[in-house]
C-alpha atoms as a PDB file:
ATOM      1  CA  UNK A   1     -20.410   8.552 -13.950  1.00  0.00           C
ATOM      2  CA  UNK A   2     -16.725   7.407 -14.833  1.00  0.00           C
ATOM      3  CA  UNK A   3     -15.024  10.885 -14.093  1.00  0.00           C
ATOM      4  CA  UNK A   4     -17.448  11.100 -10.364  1.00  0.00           C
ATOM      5  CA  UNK A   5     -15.841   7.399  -9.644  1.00  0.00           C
ATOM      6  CA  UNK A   6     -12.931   8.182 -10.319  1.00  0.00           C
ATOM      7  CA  UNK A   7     -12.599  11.199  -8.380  1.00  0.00           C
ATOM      8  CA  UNK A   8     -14.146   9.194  -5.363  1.00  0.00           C
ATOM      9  CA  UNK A   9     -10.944   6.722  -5.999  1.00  0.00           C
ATOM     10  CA  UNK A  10      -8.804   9.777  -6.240  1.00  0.00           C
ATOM     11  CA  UNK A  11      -9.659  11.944  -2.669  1.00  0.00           C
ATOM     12  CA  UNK A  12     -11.955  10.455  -0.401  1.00  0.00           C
ATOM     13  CA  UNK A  13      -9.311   7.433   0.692  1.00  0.00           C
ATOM     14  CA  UNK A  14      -6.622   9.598   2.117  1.00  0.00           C
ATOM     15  CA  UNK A  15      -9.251  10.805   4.325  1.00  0.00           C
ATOM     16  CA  UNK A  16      -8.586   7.153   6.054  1.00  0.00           C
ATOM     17  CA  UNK A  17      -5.350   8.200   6.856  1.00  0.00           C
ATOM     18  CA  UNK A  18      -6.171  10.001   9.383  1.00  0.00           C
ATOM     19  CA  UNK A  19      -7.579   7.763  11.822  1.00  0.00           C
ATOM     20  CA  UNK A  20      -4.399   5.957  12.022  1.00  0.00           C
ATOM     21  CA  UNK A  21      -1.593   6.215  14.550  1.00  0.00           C
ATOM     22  CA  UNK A  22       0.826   9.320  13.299  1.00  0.00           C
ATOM     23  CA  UNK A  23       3.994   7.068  13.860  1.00  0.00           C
ATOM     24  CA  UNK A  24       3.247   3.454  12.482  1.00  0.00           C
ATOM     25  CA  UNK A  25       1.842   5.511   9.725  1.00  0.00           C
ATOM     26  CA  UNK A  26       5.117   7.173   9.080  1.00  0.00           C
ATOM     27  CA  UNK A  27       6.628   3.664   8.697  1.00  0.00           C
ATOM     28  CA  UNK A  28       4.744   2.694   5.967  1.00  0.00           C
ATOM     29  CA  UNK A  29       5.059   5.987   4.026  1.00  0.00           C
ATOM     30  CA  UNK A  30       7.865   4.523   1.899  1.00  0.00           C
ATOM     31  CA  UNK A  31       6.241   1.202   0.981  1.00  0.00           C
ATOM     32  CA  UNK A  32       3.012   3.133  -0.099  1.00  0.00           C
ATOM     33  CA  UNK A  33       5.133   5.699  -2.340  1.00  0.00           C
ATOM     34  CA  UNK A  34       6.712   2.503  -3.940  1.00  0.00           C
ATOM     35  CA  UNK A  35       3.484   0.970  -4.610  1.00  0.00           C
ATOM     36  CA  UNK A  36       2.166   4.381  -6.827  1.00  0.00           C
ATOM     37  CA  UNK A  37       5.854   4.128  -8.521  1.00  0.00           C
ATOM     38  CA  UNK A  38       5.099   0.467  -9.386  1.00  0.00           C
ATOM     39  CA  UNK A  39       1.987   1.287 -10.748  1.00  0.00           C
ATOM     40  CA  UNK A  40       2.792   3.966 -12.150  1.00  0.00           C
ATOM     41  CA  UNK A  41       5.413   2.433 -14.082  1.00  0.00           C
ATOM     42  CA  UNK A  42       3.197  -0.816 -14.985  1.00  0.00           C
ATOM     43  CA  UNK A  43       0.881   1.592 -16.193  1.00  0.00           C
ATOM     44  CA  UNK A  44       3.354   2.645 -18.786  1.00  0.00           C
ATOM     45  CA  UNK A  45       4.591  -0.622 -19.445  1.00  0.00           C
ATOM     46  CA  UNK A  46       1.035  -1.167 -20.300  1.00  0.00           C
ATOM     47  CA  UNK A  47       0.541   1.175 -23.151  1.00  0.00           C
ATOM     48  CA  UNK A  48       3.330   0.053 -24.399  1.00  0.00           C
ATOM     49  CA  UNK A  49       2.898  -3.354 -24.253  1.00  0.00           C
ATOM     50  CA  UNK A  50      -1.161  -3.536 -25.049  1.00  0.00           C
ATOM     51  CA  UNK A  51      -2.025  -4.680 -21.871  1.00  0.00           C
ATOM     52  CA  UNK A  52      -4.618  -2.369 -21.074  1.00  0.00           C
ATOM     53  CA  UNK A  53      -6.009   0.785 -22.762  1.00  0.00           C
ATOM     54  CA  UNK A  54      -7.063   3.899 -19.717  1.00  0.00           C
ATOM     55  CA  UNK A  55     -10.142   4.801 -21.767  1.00  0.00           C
ATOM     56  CA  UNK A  56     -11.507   7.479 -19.142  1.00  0.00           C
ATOM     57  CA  UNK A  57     -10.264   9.337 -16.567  1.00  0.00           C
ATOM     58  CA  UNK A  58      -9.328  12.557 -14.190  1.00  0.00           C
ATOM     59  CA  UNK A  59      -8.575  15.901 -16.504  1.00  0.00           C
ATOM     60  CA  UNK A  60      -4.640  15.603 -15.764  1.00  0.00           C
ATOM     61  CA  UNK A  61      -3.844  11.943 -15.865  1.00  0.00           C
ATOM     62  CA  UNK A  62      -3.840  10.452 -19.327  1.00  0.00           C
ATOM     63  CA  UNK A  63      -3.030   6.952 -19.533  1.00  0.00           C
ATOM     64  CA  UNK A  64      -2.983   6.481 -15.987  1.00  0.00           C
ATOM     65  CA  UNK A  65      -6.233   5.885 -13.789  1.00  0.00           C
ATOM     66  CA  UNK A  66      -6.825   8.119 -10.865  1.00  0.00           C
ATOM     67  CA  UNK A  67      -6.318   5.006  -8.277  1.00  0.00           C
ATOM     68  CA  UNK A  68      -3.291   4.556  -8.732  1.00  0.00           C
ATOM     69  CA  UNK A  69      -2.749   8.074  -6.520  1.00  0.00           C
ATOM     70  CA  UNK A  70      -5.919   7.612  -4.107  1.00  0.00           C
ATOM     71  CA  UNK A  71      -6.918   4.454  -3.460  1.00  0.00           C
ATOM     72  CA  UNK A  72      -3.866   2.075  -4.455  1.00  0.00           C
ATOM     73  CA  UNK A  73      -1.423   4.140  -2.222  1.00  0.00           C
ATOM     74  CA  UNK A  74      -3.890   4.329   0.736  1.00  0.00           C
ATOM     75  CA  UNK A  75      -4.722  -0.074   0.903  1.00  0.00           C
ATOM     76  CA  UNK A  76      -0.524  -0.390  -0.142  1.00  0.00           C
ATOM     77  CA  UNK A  77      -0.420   1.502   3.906  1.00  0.00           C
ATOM     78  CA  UNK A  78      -2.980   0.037   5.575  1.00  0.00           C
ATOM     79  CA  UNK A  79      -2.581  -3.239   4.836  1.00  0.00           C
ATOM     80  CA  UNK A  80       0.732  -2.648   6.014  1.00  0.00           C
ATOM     81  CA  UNK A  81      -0.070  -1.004   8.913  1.00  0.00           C
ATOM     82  CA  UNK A  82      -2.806  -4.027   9.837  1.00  0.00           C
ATOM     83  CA  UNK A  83      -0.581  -7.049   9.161  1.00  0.00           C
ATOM     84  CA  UNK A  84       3.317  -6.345   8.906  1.00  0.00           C
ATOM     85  CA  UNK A  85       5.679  -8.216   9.764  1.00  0.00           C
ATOM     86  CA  UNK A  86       3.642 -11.432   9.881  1.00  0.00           C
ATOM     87  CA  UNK A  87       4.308 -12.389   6.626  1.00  0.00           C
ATOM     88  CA  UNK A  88       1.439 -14.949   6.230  1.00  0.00           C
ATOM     89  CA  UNK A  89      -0.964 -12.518   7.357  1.00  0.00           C
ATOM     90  CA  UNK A  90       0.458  -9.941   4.835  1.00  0.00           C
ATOM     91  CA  UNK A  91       0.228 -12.882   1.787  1.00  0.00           C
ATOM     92  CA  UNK A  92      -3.076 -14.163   2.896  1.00  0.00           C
ATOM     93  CA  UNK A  93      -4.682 -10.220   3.114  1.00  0.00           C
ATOM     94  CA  UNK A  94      -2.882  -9.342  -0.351  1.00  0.00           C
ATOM     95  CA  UNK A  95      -3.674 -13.125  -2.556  1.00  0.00           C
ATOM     96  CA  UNK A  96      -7.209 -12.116  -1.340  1.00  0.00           C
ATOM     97  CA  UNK A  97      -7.206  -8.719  -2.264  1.00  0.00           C
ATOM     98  CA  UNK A  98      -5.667  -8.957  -5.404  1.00  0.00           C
ATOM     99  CA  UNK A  99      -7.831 -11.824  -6.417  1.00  0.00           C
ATOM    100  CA  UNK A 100     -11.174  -9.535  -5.701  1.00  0.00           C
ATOM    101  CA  UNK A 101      -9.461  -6.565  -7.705  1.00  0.00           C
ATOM    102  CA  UNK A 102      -8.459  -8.745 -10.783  1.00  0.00           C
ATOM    103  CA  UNK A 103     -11.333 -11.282 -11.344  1.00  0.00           C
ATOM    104  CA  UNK A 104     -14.125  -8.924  -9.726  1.00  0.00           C
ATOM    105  CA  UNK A 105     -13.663  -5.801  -9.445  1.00  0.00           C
ATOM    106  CA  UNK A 106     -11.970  -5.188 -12.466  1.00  0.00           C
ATOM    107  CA  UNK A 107     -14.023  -6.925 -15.109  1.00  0.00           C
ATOM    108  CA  UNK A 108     -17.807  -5.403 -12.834  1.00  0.00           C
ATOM    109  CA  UNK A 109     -16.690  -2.380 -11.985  1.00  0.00           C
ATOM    110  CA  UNK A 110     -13.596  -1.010 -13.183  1.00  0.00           C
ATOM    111  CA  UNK A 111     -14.118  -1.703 -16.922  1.00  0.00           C
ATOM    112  CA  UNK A 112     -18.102  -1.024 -16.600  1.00  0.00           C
ATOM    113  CA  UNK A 113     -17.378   2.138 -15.411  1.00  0.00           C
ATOM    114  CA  UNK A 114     -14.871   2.749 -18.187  1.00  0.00           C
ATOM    115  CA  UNK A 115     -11.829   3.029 -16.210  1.00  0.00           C
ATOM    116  CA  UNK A 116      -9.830   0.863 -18.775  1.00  0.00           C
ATOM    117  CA  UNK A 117     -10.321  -2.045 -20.735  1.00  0.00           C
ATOM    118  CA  UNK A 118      -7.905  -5.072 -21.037  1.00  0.00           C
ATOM    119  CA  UNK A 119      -6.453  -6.166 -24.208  1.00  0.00           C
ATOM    120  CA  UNK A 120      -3.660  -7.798 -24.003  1.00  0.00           C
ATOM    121  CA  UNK A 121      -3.608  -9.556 -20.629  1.00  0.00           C
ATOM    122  CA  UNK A 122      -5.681 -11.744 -19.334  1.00  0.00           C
ATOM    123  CA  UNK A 123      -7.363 -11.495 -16.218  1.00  0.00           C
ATOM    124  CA  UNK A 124      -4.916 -14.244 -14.436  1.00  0.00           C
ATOM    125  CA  UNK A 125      -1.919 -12.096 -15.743  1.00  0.00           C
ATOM    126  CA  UNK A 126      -3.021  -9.003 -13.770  1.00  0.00           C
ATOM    127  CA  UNK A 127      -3.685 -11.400 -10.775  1.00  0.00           C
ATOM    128  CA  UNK A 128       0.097 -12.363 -11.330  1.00  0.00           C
ATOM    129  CA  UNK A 129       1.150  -8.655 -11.794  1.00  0.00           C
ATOM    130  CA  UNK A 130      -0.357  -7.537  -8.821  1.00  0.00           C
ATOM    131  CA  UNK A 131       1.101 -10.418  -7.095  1.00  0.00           C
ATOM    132  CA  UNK A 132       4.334  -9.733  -8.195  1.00  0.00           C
ATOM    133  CA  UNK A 133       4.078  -6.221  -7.001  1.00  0.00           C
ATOM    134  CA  UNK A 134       3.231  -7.170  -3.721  1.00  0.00           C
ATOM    135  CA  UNK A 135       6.649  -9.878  -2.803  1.00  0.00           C
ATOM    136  CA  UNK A 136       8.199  -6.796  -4.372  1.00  0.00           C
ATOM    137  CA  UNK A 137       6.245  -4.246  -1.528  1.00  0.00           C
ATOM    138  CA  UNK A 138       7.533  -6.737   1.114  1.00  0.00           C
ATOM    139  CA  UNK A 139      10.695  -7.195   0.379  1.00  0.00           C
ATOM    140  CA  UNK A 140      11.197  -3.765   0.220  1.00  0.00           C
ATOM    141  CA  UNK A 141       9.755  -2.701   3.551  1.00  0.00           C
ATOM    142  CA  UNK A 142      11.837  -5.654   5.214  1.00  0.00           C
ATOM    143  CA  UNK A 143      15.032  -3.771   3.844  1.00  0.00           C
ATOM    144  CA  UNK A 144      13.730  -0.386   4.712  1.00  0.00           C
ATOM    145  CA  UNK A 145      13.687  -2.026   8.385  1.00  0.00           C
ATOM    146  CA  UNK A 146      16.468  -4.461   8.124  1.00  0.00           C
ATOM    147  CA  UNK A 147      18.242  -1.960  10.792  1.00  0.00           C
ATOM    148  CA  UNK A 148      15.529  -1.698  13.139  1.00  0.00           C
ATOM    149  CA  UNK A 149      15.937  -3.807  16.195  1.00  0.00           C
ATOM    150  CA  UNK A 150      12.269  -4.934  17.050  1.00  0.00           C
ATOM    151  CA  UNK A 151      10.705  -1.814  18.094  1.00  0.00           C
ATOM    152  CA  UNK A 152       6.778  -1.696  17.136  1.00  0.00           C
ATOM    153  CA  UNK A 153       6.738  -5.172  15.629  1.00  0.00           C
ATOM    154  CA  UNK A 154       3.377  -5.498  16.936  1.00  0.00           C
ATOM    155  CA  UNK A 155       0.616  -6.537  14.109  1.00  0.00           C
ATOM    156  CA  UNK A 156      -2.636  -5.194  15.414  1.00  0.00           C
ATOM    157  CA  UNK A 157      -4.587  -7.572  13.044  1.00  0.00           C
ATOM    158  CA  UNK A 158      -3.005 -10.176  14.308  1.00  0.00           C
ATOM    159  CA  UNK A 159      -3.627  -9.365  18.067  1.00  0.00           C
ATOM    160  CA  UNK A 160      -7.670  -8.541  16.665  1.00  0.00           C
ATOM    161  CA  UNK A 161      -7.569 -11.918  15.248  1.00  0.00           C
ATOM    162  CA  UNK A 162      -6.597 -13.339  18.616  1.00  0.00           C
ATOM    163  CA  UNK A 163      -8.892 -11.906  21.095  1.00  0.00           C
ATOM    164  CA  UNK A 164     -11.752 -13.197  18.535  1.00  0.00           C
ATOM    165  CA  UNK A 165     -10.639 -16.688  18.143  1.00  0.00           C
ATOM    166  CA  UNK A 166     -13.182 -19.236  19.205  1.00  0.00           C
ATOM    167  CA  UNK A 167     -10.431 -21.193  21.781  1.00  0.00           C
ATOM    168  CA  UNK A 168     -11.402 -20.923  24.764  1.00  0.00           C
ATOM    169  CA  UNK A 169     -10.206 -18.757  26.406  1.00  0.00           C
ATOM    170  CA  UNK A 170      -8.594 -19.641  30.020  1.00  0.00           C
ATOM    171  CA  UNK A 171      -9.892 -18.074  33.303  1.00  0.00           C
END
């Protein structure tokens, strides 16, 4: 069940890709690459450290889970894609989201399923980690852009959130 999971976390997401614009998509590349790099380093800090333990996984990863080059990249460039650069909209998305993934879905799904199991860090320490990673995914993309002059700066989350708001709406 595990290895079928984990496969699904693995190949089915960058399917998502491709129902997003070609060229906003291309501006978030970067940010998602950093995001597998992060993880693929915490994932080594890990072992060393005793944070975590990968007990199961795809044939060619060993201590590092299969999300971490499906699914992890793929949210990292959407969420991007949906909120930057409103930077409250980006926090709010992301405290959410990591909250979920470290009190929820970790513990009921992740672990369950034998993903990994956490040793030495506490649930509230990988909500912090994840955290941390994400200021860090932010920052980054605002220096990736830091020469760009305004073009595409619109956040289509933001504009969806608009034209549902429950103001009304003047004729």
């Amino acid at each position: 069940m595990s290895t079928w999971l984990a496969w699904l976390l693995f190949l089915p997401p960058w399917l998502l890709l491709m129902f997003l614009e070609p060229e906003r998509k291309r501006r978030f590349t970067a940010v998602a690459l950093l995001a597998c790099l992060c993880s693929t380093v915490t994932f080594q800090m890990a072992v060393k450290l005793d944070w975590w333990t990968v007990t199961s996984n795809i044939f060619y990863f060993t201590q590092i889970s299969a999300f971490v080059y499906g699914f992890l990249p793929v949210a990292a460039l959407i969420s991007f894609y949906w909120t930057y650069p409103n930077l409250w909209l980006y926090f709010g998305l992301n405290l959410s989201i990591d909250a979920v993934q470290a009190y929820v879905i970790s513990r009921h799904i992740f672990e369950k399923a034998g993903f990994y199991q956490l040793t030495g860090m506490s649930r509230t320490g990988l909500f912090m980690l994840e955290t941390f990673v994400s200021v860090l995914l932010y920052l980054f993309q605002v220096w990736l852009e830091r020469g760009r002059h305004g073009e595409g700066d619109e956040v289509p989350m933001e504009r969806w959130l608009r034209r549902w708001s429950f103001r009304a709406k003047a004729r």
